[in-house]
C-alpha atoms as a PDB file:
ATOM      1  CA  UNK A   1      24.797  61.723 -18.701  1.00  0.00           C
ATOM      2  CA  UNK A   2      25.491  59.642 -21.780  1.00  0.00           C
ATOM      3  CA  UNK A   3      24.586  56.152 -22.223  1.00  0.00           C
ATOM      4  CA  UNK A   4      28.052  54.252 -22.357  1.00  0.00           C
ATOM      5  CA  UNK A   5      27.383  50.495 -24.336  1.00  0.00           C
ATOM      6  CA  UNK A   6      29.828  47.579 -23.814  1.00  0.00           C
ATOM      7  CA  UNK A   7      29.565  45.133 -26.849  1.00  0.00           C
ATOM      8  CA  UNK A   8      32.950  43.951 -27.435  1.00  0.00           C
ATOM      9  CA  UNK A   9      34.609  41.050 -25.715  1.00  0.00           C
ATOM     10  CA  UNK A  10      36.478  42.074 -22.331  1.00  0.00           C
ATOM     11  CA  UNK A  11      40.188  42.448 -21.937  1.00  0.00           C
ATOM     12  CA  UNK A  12      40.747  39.605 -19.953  1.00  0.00           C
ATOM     13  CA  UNK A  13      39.113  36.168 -19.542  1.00  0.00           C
ATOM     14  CA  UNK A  14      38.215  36.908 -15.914  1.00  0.00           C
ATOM     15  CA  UNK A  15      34.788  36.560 -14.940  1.00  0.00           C
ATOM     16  CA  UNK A  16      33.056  38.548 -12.169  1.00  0.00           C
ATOM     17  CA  UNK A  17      29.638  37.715 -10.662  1.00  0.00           C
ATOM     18  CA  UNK A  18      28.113  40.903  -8.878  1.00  0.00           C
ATOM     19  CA  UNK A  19      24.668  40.605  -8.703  1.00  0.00           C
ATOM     20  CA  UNK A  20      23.818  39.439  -5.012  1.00  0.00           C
ATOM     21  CA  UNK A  21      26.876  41.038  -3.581  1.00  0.00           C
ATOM     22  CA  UNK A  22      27.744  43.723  -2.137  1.00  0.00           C
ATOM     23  CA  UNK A  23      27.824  47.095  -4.421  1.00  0.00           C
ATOM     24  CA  UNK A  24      29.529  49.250  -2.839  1.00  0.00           C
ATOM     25  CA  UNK A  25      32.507  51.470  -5.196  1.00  0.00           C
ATOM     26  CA  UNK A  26      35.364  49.865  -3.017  1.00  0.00           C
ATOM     27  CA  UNK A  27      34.293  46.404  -3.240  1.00  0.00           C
ATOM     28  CA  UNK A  28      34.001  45.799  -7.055  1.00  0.00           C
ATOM     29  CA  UNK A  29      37.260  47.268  -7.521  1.00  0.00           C
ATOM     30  CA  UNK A  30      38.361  45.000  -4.985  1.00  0.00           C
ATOM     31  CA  UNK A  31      36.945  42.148  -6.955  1.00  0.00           C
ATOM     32  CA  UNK A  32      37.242  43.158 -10.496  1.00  0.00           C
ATOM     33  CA  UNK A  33      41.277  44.218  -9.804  1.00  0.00           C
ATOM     34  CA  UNK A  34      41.785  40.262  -7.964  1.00  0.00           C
ATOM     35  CA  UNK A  35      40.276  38.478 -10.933  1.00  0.00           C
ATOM     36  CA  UNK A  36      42.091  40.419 -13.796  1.00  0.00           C
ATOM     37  CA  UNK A  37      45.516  39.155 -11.377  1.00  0.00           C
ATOM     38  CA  UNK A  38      44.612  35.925 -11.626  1.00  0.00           C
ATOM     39  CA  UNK A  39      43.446  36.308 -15.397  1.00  0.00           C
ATOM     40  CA  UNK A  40      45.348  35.797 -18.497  1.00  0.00           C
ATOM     41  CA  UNK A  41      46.178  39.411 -18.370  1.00  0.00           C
ATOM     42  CA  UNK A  42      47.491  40.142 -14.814  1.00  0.00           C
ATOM     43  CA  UNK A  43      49.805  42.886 -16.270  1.00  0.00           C
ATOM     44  CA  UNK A  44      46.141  45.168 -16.746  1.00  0.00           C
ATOM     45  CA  UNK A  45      45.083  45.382 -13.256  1.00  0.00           C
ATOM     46  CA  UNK A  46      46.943  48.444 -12.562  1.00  0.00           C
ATOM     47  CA  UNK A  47      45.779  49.935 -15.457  1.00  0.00           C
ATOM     48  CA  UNK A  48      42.270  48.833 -14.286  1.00  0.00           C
ATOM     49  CA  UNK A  49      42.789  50.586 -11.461  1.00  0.00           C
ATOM     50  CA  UNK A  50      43.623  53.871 -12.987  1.00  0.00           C
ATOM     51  CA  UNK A  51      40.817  53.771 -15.270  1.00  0.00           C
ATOM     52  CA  UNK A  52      38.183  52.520 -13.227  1.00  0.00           C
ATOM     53  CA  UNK A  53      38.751  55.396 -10.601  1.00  0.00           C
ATOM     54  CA  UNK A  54      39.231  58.020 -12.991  1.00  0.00           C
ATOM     55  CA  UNK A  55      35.706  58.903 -12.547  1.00  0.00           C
ATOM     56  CA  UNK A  56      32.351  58.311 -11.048  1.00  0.00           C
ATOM     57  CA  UNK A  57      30.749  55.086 -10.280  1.00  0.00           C
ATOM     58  CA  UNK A  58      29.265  54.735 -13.950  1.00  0.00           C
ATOM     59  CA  UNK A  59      32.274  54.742 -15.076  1.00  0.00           C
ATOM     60  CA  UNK A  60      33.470  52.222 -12.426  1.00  0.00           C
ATOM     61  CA  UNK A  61      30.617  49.900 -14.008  1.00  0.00           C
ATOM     62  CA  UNK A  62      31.611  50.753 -17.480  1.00  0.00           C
ATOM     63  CA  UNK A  63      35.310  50.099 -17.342  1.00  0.00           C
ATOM     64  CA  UNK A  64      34.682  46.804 -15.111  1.00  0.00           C
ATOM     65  CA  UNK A  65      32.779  45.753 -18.116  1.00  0.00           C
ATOM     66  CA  UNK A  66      35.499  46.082 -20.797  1.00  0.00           C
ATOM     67  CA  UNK A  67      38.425  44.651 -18.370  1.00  0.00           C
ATOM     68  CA  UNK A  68      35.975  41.397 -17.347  1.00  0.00           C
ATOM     69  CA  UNK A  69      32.465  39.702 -18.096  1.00  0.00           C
ATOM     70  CA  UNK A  70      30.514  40.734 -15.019  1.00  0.00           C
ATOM     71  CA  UNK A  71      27.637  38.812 -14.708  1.00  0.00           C
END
């Protein structure tokens, strides 16, 4: 596997705090997807969607990162 680097600014102004909650696959999709609707981009959450599970969890992470600022 390849290290994957976020450095640019997210997609949306939504921020998502996961450290101290639950990590499971279903629940930060859960909460990235609710705070990109209620960002100043709601018309990307579907397109989060697709992206995010287009893959593995890495790339669950990964694509989080460039739709939000998870902290």
């Amino acid at each position: 596997m390849t290290e994957q680097h976020v450095t640019e600014q997210p997609l949306t102004n939504a921020v998502v705090v996961l450290s101290g909650k639950d990590g499971s696959d279903l629940s930060i999709l859960g909460r990235v997807h609710g705070a990109i609707l209620m960002s100043n981009h709601p018309e990307l959450a579907q397109q989060f969607i697709d992206d995010a599970i287009a893959s593995d969890f890495d790339n669950l992470l990964v694509t989080s990162m460039r739709y939000v600022d998870v902290q």
